[in-house]
N, C-alpha and C. Protein backbone atom coordinates (compact mmCIF):
# COMPACT_ATOMS: atom_id res chain seq x y z
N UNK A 1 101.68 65.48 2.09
CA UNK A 1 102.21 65.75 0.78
C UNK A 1 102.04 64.51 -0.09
N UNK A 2 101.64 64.77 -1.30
CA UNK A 2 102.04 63.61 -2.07
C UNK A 2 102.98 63.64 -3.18
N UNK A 3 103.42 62.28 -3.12
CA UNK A 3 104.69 62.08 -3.93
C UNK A 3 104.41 61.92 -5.42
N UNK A 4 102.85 61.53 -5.76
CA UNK A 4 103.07 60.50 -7.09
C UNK A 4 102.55 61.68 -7.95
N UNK A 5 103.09 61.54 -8.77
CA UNK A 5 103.21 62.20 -10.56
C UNK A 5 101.67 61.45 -11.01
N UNK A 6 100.71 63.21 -11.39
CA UNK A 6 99.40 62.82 -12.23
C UNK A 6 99.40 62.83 -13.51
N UNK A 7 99.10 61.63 -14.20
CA UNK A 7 99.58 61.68 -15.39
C UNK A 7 98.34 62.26 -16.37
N UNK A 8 98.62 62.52 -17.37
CA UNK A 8 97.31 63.08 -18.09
C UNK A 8 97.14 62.86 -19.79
N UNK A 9 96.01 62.44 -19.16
CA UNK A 9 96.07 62.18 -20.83
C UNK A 9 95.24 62.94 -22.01
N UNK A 10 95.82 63.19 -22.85
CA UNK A 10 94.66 64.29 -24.01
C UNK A 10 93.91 62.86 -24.57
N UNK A 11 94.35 61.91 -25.39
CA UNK A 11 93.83 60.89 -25.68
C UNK A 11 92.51 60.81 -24.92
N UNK A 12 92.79 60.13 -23.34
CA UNK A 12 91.31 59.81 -22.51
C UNK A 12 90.62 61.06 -22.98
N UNK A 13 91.08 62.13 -22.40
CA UNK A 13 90.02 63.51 -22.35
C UNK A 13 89.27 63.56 -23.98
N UNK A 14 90.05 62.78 -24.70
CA UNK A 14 89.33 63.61 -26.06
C UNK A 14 88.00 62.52 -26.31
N UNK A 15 88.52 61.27 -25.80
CA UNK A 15 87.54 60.02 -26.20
C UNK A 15 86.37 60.34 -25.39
N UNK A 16 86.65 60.45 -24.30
CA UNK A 16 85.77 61.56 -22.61
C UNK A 16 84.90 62.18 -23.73
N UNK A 17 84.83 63.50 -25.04
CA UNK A 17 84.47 63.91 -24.99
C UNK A 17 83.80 63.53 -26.19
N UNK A 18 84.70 62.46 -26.62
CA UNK A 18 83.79 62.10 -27.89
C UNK A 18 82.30 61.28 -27.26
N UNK A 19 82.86 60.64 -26.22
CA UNK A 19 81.50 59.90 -25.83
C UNK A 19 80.60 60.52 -25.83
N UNK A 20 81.09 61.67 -24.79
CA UNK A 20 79.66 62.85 -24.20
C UNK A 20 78.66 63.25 -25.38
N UNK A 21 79.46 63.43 -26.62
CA UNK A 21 78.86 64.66 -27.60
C UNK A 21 78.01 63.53 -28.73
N UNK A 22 78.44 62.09 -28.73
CA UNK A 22 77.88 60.90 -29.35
C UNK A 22 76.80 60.65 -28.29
N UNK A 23 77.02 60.54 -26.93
CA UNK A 23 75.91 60.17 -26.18
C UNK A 23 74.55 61.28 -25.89
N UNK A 24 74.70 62.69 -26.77
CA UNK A 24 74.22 63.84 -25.95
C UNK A 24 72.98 63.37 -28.03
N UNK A 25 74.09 62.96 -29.21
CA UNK A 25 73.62 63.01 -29.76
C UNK A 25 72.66 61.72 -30.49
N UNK A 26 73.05 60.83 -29.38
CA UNK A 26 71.99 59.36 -29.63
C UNK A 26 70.70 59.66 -28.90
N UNK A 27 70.78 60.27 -27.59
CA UNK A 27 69.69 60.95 -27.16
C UNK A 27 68.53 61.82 -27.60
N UNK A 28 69.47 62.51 -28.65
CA UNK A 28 68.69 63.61 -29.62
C UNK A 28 67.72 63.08 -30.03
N UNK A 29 68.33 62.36 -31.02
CA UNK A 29 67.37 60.86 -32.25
C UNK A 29 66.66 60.07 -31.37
N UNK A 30 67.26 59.57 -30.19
CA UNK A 30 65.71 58.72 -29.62
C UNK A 30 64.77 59.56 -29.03
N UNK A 31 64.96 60.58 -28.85
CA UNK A 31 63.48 61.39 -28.54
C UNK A 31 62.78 62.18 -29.36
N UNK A 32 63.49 62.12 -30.72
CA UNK A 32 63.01 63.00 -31.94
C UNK A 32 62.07 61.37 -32.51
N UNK A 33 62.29 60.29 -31.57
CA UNK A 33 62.00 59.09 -32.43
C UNK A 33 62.40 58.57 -33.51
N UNK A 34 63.79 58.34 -33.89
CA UNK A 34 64.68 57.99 -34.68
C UNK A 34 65.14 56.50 -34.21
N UNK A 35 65.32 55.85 -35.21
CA UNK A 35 66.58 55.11 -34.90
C UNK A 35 67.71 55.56 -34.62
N UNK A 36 68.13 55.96 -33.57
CA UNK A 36 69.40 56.45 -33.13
C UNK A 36 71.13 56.01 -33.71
N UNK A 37 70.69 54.51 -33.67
CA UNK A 37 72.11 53.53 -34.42
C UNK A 37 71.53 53.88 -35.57
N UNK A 38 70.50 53.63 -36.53
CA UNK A 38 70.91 53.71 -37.84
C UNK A 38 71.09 54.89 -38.83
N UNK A 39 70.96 56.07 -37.83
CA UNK A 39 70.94 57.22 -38.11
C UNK A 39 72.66 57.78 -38.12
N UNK A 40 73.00 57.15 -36.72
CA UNK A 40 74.34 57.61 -36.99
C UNK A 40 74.82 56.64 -37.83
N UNK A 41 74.67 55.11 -38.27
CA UNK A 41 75.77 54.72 -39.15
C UNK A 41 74.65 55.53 -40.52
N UNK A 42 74.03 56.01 -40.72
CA UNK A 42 73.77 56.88 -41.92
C UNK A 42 75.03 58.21 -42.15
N UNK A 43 74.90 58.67 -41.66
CA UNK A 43 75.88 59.78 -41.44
C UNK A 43 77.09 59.51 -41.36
N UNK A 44 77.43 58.10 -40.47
CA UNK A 44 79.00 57.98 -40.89
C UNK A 44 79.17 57.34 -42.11
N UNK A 45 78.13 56.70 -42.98
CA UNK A 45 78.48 56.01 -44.63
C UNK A 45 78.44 57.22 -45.48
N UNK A 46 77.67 58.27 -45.37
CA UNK A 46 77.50 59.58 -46.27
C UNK A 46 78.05 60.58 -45.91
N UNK A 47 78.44 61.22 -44.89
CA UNK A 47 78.57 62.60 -44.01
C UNK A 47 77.71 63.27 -44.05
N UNK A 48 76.42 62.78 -44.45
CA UNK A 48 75.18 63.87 -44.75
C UNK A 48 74.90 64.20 -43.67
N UNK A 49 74.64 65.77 -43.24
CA UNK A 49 74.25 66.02 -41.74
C UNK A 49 72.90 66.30 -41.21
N UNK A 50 72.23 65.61 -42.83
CA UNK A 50 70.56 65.16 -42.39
C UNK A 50 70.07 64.51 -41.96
N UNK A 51 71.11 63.55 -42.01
CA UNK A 51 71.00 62.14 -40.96
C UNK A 51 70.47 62.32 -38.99
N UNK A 52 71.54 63.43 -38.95
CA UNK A 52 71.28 63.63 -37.37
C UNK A 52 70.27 65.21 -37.61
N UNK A 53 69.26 65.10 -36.53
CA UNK A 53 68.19 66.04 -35.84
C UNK A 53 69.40 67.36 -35.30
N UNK A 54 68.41 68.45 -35.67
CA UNK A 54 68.96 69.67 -35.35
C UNK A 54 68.68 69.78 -33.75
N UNK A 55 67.79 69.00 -33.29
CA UNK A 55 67.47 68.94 -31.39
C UNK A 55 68.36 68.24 -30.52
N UNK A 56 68.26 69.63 -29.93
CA UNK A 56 69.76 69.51 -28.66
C UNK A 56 70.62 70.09 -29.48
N UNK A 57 71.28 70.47 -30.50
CA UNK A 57 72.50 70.81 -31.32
C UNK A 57 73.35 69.79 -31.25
N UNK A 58 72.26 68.55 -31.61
CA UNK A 58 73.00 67.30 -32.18
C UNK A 58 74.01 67.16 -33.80
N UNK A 59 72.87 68.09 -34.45
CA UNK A 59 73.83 68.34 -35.72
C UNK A 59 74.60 68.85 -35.50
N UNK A 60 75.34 69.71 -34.72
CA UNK A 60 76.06 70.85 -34.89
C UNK A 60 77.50 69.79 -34.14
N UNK A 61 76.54 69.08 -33.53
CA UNK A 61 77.97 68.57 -32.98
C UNK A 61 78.63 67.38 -33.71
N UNK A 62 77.53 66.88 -34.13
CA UNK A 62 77.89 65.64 -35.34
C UNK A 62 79.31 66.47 -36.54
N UNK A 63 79.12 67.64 -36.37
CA UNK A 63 79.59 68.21 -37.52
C UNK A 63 81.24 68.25 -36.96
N UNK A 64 80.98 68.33 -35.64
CA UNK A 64 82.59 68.79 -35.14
C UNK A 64 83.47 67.70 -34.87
N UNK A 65 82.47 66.39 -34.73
CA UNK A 65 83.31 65.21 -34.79
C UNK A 65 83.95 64.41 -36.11
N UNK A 66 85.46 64.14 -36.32
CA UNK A 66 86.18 63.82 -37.15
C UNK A 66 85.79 61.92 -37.52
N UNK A 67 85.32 61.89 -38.54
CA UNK A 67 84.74 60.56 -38.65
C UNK A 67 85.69 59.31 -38.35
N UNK A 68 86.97 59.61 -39.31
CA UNK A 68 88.27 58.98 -38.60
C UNK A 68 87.89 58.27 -37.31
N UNK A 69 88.08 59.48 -36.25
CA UNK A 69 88.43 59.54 -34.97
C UNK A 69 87.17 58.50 -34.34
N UNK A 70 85.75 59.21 -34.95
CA UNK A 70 84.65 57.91 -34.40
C UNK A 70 84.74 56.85 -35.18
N UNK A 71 84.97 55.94 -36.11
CA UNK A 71 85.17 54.88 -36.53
C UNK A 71 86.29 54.29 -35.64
N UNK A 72 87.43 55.12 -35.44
CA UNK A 72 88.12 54.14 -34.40
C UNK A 72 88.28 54.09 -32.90
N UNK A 73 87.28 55.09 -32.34
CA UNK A 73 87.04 55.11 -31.02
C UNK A 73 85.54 53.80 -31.11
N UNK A 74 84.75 53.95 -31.82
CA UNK A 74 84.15 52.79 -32.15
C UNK A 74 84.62 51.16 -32.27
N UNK A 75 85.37 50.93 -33.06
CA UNK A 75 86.08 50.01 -33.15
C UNK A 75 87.05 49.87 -32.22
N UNK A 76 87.73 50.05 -31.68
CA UNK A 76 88.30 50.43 -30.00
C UNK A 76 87.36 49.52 -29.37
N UNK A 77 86.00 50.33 -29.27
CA UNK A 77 84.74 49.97 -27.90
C UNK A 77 84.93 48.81 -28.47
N UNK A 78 84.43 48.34 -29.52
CA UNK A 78 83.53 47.30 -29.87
C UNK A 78 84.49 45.71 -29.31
N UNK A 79 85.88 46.37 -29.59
CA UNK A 79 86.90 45.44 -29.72
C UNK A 79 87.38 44.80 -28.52
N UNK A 80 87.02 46.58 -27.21
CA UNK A 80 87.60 46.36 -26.13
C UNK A 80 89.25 46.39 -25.80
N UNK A 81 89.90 47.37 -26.75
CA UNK A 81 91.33 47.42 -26.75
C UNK A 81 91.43 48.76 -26.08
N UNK A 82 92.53 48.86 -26.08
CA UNK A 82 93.47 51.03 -26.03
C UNK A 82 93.96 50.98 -26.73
């Protein structure tokens, strides 16, 4: 049996998924042959969603992520905090 309490977090899971759908969509752009970084900081200075490639349903997902949320899961990484 075990005793210890699993704790859970929506936070991790959501950052979990922000990575996946940022990492599924840097992939997009480097094989469409993009600058991958300057494509997404294009899109995060404008919200234009011409910035990111319709391959893979990179746009589509660019679209579902809250810019907020990647500027400070970004700044987070960069910083190395929680």
């Amino acid at each position: 049996m075990h005793d210890q309490t699993v704790e859970f977090s929506m936070i991790d899971e959501k950052e979990s998924e922000l990575r996946k759908n940022l990492t599924t969509i840097y992939e997009a752009l480097r094989e469409k042959g993009y600058n991958p970084v300057n494509q997404i900081v294009g899109y995060i200075l404008s919200e234009d969603p011409t910035y990111i490639t319709t391959y893979n349903n990179a746009r589509s997902l660019i679209r579902h992520i809250d810019r907020d949320e990647l500027l400070q899961a970004l700044v987070k990484s960069y910083l190395k905090v929680k």
